[in-house]
Protein backbone atom coordinates (compact mmCIF):
# COMPACT_ATOMS: atom_id res chain seq x y z
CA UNK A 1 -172.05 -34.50 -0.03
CA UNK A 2 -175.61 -33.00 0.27
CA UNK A 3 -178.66 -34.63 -0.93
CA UNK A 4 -179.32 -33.19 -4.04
CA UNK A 5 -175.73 -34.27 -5.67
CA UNK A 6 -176.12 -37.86 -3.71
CA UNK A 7 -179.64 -37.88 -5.84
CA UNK A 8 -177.69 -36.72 -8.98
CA UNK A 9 -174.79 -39.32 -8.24
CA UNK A 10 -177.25 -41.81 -8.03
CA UNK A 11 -179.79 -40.99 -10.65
CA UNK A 12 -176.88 -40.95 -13.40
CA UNK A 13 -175.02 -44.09 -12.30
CA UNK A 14 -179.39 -45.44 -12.53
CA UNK A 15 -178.87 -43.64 -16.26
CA UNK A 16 -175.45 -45.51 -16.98
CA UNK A 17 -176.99 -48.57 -16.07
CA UNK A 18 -180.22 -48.62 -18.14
CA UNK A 19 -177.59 -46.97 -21.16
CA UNK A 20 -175.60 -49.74 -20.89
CA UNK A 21 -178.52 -52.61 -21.09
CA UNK A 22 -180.31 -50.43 -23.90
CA UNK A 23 -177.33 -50.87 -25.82
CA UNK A 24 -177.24 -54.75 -25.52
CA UNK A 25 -180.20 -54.49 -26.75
CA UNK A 26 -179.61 -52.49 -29.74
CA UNK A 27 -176.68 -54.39 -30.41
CA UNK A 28 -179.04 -57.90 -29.82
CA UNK A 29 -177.46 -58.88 -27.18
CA UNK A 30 -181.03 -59.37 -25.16
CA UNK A 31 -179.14 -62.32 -23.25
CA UNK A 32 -176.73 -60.46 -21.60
CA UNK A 33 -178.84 -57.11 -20.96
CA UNK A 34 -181.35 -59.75 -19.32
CA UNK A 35 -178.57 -60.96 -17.15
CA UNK A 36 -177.34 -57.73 -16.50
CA UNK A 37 -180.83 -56.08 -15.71
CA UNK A 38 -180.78 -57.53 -12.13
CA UNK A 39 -177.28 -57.90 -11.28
CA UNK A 40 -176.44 -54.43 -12.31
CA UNK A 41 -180.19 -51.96 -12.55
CA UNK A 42 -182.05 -53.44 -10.21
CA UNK A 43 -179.76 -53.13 -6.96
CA UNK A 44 -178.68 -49.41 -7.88
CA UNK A 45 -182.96 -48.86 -8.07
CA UNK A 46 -183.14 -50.66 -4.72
CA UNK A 47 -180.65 -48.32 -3.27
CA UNK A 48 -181.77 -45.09 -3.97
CA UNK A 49 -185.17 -46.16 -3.14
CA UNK A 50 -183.79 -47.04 0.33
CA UNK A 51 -181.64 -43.74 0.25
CA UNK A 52 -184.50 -41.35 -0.25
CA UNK A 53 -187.93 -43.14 -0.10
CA UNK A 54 -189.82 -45.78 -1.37
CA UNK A 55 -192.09 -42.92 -3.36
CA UNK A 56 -188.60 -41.30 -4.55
CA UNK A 57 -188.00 -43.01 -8.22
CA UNK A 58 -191.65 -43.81 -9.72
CA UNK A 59 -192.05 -46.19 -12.00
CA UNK A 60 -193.53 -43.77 -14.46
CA UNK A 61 -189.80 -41.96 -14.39
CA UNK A 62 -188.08 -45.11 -14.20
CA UNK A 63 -189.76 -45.51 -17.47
CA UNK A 64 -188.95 -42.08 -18.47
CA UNK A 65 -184.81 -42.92 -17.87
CA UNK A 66 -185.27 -46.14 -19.92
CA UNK A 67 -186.82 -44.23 -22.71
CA UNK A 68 -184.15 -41.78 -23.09
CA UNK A 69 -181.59 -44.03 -22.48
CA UNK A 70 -183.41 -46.67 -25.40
CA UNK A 71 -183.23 -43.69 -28.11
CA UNK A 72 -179.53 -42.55 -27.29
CA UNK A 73 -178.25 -45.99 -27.51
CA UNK A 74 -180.35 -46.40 -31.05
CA UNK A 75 -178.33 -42.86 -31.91
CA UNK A 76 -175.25 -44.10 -31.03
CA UNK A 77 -175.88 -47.26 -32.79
CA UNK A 78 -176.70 -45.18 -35.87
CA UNK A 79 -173.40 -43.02 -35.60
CA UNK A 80 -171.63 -46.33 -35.15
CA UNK A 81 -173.42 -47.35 -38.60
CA UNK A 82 -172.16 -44.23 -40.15
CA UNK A 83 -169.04 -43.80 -38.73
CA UNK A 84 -167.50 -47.73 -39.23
CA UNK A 85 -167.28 -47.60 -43.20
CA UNK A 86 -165.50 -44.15 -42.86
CA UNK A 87 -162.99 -45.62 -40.01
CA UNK A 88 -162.36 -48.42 -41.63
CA UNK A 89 -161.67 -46.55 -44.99
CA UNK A 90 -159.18 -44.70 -42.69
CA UNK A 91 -157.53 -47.78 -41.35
CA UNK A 92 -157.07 -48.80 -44.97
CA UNK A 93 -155.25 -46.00 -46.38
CA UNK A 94 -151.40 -46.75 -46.62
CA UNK A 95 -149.11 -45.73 -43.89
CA UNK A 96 -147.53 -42.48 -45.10
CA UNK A 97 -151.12 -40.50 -45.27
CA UNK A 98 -152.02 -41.87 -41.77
CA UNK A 99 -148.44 -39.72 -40.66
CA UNK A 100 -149.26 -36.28 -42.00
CA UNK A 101 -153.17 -35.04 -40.69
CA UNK A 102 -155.17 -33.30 -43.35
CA UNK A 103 -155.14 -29.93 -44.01
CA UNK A 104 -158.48 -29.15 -42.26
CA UNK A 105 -157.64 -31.20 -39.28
CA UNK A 106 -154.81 -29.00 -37.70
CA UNK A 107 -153.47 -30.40 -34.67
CA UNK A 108 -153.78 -28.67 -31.14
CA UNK A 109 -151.13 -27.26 -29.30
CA UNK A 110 -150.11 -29.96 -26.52
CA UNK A 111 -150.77 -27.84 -23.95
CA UNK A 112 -154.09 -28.63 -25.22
CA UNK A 113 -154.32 -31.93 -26.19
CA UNK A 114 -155.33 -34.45 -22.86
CA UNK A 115 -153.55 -37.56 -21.67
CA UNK A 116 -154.55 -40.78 -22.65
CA UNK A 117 -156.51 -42.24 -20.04
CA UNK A 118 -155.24 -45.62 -18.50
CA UNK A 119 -157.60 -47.51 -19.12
CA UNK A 120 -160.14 -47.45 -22.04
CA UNK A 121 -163.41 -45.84 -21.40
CA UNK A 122 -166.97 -47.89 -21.17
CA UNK A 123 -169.59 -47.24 -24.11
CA UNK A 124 -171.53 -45.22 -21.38
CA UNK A 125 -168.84 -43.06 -20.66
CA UNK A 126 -168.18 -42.55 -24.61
CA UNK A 127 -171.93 -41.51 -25.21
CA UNK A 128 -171.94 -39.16 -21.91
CA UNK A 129 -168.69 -37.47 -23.58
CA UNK A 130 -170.34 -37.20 -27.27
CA UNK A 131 -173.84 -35.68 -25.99
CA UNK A 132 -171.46 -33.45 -23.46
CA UNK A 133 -169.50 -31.81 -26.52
CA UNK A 134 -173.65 -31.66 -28.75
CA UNK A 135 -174.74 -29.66 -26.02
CA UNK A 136 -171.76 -27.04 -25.45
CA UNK A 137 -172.62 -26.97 -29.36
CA UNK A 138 -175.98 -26.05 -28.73
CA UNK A 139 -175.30 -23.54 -25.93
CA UNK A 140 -172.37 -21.92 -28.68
CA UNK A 141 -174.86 -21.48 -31.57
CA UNK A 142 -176.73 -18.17 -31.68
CA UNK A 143 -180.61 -18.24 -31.35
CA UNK A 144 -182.43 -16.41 -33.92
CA UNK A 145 -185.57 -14.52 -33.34
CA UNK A 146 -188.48 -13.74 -35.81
């Protein structure tokens, strides 16, 4: 593995970690993300600092990471806001409309559709996989110029 994907590796699993304690936090959990700040942040920080220099992972960008990591678990925490009434609504509707999707929801082809992974994903994976799909969109849309 060269160095700059071991940095990546371990910068994202740093971003994972911070994701997941900014999202106790959102949630109110402070207890827990406490708890989980040194058992979980705090050796993954140690190690890269070990792995590529004390000077490698300023505080200032440590900061940085929590930052962005703070305002996408407050987005996600919004979408969950939004999204909840509308599942639930969904969950509520009798049985026969659950069989039959909507009209503007066709289904894919199988050869499309993934399997269903054994186990169910963590939060952190679930936001990594909603930002992934808003930036292809972003990359998709044209770009107008005046």
């Amino acid at each position: 593995m060269s160095d700059a994907a071991g940095i990546d590796a371990a910068l994202r699993a740093i971003a994972r970690a911070l994701r997941q304690i900014c999202l106790l936090q959102e949630t109110g959990r402070n207890e827990e993300a406490a708890q989980l700040e040194p058992v979980l942040l705090d050796p993954l920080i140690q190690s890269f600092r070990d792995s590529h220099g004390a000077d490698s992972l300023s505080e200032e960008r440590l900061q940085s990471l929590r930052a962005c990591e703070r305002e996408r678990a407050g987005d996600a925490a919004a979408l969950g806001e939004l999204l909840a009434p509308l599942l639930l609504e969904q969950l509520r509707r009798p049985l026969d409309s659950l069989r039959s999707p909507p009209a503007a929801f066709p289904l894919r082809p199988a050869s499309i559709v993934s399997p269903s992974p054994t186990t169910a994903p963590e939060i952190a994976d679930l936001l990594d996989g909603m930002l992934a799909q808003e930036n292809d969109r972003s990359a998709r849309r044209p770009r107008h110029r005046p």
